[in-house]
Protein backbone atom coordinates (compact mmCIF):
# COMPACT_ATOMS: atom_id res chain seq x y z
CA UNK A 1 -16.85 38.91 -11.11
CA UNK A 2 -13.33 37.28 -11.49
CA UNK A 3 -11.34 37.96 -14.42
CA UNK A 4 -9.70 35.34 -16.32
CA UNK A 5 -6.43 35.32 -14.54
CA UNK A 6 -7.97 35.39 -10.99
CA UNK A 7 -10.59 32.72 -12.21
CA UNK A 8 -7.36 30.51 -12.92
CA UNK A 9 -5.51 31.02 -9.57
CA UNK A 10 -8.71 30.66 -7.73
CA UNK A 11 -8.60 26.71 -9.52
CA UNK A 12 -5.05 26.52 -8.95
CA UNK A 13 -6.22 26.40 -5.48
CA UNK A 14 -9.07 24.10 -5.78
CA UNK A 15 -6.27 21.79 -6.99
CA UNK A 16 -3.86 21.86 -4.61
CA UNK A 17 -6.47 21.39 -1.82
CA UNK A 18 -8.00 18.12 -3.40
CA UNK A 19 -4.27 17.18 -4.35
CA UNK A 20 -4.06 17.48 -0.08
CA UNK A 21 -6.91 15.19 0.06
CA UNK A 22 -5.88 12.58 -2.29
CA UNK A 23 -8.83 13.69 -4.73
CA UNK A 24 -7.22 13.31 -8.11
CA UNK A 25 -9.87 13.14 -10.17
CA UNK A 26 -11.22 16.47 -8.99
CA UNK A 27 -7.36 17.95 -8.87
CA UNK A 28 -7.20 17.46 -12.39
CA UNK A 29 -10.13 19.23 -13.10
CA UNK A 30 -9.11 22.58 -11.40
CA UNK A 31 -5.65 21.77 -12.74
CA UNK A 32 -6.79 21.76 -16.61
CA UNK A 33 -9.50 24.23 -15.84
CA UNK A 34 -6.72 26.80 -14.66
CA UNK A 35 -4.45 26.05 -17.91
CA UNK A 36 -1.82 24.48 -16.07
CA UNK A 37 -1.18 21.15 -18.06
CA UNK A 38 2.33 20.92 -16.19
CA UNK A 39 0.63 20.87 -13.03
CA UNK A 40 -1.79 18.59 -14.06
CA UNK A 41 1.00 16.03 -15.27
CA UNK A 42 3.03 16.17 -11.62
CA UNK A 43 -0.40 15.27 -10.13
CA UNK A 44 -0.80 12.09 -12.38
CA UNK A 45 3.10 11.18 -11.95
CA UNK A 46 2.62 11.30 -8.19
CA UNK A 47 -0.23 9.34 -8.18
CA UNK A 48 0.63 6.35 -10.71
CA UNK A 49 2.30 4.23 -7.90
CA UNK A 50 -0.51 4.22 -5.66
CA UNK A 51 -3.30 3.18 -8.13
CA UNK A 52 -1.06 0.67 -9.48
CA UNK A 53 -0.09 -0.85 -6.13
CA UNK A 54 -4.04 -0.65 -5.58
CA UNK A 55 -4.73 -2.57 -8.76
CA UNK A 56 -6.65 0.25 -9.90
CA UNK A 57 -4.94 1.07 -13.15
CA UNK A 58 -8.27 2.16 -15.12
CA UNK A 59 -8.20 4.70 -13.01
CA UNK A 60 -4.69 5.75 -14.53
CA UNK A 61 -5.83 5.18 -17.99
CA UNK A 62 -8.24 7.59 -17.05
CA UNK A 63 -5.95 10.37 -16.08
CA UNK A 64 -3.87 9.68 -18.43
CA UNK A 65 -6.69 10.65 -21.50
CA UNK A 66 -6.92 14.08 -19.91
CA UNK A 67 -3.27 15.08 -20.65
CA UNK A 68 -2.39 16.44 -24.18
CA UNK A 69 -0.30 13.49 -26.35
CA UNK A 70 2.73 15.99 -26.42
CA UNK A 71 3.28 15.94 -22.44
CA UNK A 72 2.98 11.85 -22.80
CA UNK A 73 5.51 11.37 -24.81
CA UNK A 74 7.75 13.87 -23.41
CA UNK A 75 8.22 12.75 -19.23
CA UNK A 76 9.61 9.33 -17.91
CA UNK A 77 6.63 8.91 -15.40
CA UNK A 78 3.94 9.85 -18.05
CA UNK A 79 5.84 6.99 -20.18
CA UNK A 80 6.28 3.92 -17.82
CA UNK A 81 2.53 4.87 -16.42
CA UNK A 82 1.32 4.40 -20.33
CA UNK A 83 3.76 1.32 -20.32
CA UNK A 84 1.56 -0.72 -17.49
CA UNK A 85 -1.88 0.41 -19.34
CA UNK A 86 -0.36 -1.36 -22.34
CA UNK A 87 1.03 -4.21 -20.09
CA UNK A 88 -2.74 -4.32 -18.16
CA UNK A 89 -4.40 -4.50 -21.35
CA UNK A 90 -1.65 -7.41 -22.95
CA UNK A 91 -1.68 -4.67 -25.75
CA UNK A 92 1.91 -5.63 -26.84
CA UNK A 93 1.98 -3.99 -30.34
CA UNK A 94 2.56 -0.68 -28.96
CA UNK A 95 5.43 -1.08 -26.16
CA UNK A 96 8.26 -0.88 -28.62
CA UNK A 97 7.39 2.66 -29.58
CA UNK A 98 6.70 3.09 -25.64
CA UNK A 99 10.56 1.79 -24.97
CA UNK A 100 12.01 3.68 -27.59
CA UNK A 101 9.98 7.09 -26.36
CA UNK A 102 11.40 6.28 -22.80
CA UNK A 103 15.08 5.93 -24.01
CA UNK A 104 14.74 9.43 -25.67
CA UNK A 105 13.67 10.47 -22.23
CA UNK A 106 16.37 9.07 -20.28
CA UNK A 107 18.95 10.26 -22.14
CA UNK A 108 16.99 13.84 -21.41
CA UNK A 109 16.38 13.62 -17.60
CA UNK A 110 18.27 10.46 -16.57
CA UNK A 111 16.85 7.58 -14.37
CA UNK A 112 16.80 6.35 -10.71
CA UNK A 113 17.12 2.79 -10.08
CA UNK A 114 13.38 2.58 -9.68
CA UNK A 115 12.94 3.61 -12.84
CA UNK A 116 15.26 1.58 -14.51
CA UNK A 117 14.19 -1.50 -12.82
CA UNK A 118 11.21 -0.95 -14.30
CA UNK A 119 11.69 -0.11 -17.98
CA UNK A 120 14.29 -3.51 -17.63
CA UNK A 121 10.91 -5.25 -16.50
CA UNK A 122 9.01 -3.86 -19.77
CA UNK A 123 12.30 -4.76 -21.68
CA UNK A 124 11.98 -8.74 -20.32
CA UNK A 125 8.13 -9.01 -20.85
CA UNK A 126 8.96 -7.93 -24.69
CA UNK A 127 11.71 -10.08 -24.81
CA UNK A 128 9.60 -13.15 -23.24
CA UNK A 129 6.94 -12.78 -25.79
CA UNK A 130 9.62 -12.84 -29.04
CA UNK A 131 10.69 -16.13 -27.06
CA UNK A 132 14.02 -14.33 -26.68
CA UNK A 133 14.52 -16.10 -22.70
CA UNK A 134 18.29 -15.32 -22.31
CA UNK A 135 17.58 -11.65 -22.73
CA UNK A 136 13.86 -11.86 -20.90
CA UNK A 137 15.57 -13.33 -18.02
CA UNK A 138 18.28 -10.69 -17.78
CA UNK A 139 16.29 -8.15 -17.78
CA UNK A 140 14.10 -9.33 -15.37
CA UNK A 141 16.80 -10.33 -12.81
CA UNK A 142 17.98 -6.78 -13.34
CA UNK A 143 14.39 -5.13 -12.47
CA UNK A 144 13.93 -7.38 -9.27
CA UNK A 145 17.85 -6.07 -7.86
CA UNK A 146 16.25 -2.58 -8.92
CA UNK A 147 12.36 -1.93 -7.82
CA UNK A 148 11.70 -1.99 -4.30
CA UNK A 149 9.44 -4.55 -2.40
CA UNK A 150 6.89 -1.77 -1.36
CA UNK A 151 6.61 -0.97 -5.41
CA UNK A 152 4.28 -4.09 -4.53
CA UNK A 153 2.68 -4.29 -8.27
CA UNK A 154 6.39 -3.59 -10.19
CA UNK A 155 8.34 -5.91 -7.78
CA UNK A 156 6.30 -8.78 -7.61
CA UNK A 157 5.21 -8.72 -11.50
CA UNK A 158 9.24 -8.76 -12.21
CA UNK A 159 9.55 -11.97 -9.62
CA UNK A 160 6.53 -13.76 -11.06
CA UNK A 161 8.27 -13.06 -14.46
CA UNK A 162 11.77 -13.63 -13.61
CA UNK A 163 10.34 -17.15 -12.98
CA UNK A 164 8.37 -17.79 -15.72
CA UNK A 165 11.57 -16.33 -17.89
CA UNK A 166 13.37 -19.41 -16.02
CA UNK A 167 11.46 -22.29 -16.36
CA UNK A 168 12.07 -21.11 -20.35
CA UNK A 169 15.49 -21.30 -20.43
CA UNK A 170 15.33 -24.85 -18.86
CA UNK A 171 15.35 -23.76 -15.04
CA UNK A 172 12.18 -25.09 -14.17
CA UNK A 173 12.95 -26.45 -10.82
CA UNK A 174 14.81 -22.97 -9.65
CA UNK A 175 11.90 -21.12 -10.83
CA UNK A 176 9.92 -23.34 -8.69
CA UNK A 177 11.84 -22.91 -5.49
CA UNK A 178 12.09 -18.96 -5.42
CA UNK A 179 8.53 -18.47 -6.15
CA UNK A 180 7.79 -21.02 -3.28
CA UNK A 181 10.42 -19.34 -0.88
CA UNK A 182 8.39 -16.02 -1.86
CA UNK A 183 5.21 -17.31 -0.70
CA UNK A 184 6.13 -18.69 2.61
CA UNK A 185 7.50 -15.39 3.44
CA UNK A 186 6.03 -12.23 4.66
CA UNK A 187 7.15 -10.14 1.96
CA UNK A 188 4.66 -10.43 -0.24
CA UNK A 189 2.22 -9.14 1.81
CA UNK A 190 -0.28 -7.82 -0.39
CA UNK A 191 -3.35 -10.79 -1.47
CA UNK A 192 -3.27 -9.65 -5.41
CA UNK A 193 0.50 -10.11 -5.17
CA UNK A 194 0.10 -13.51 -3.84
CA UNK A 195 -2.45 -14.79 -5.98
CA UNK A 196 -0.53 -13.91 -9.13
CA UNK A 197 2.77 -15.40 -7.53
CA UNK A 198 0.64 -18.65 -6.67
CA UNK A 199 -0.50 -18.47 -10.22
CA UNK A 200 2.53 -18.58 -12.05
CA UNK A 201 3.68 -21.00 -9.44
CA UNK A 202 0.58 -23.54 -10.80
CA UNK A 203 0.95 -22.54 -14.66
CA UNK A 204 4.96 -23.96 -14.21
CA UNK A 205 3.68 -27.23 -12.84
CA UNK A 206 1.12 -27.38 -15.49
CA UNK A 207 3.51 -26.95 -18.51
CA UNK A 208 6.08 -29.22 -16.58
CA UNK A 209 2.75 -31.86 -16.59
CA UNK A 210 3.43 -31.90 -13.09
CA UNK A 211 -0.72 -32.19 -12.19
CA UNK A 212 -0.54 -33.45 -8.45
């Protein structure tokens, strides 16, 4: 028989060896199962990007309802991750105690440009929704000079938005023409990306009235 502290380490193995296999799910149940809640955070945080860029973010939702609220609210990655749950679910009554949780982080741990870009994304999709466009569309052109293209979900969500943001300050036809340059490129290479861009391209012709 193992005692307790042996019974832990022998998880804390399990973990890392499904971490090794991209098996989150079952890394997060050796993780919690061997008391190590900060190990079971870094394995969410490392994984966020990929289910997001997947399109999978229930499956980051899910994760996310195993950590304690304390850890949450306490690390950057933890925070933006609960940021695009909110932003999935068009929850928006929630993200300005999300932004305000995240400032109290960066002034604790600082930010990459990554980052940044995307709390300035969060930032512009409040702003849009207050009808505040000046300050939606600043923010978003700051988050598409900041996330990188492979970000796939963060970079092309902050395009599609930087347009939108646009065509509401009365740059309708400029909005147009960058999400059209977008789509004859090969940058966008992903078919969820594309859709959404080709999306937001049809819902400015149909507020313009422009039907053909």
């Amino acid at each position: 028989l193992c005692n307790a502290e042996e019974l832990a380490a022998l998880h804390a193995r399990a973990s890392n060896w499904f971490v090794e296999r991209g098996q989150v799910d079952e890394a997060l149940d050796h993780a919690l199962a061997a008391g190590d809640v900060e190990g079971a955070a870094q394995i969410v945080e490392q994984n966020r990007k990929v289910v997001l860029i997947d399109d999978q973010w229930q499956n980051l939702a899910r994760w996310l309802d195993r950590l304690p609220a304390e850890v949450k609210q306490q690390r950057t990655e933890l925070l933006l991750a609960q940021a695009w749950i909110l932003w999935a679910r068009l929850d928006l009554e929630l993200f300005p105690s999300i932004l305000e949780a995240l400032e109290e982080a960066l002034a604790r741990e600082g930010a990459s440009d990554p980052v940044q870009g995307e709390i300035d994304f969060f930032r512009g999709y409040l702003a849009y929704f207050q009808a505040l466009g000046p300050q939606a569309e600043e923010y978003y052109a700051s988050a598409t000079q900041r996330i990188p293209e492979t970000y796939h979900t963060a970079r092309w969500e902050a395009e599609l938005h930087y347009a939108l943001a646009r065509h509401m300050n009365g740059r309708g036809e400029m909005a147009v023409d960058r999400l059209t340059d977008l789509l004859r490129s090969r940058r966008v290479s992903r078919n969820h990306s594309r859709s959404r861009l080709w999306a937001g391209l049809c819902f400015i012709h149909l507020l313009e009235g422009d039907l053909p």
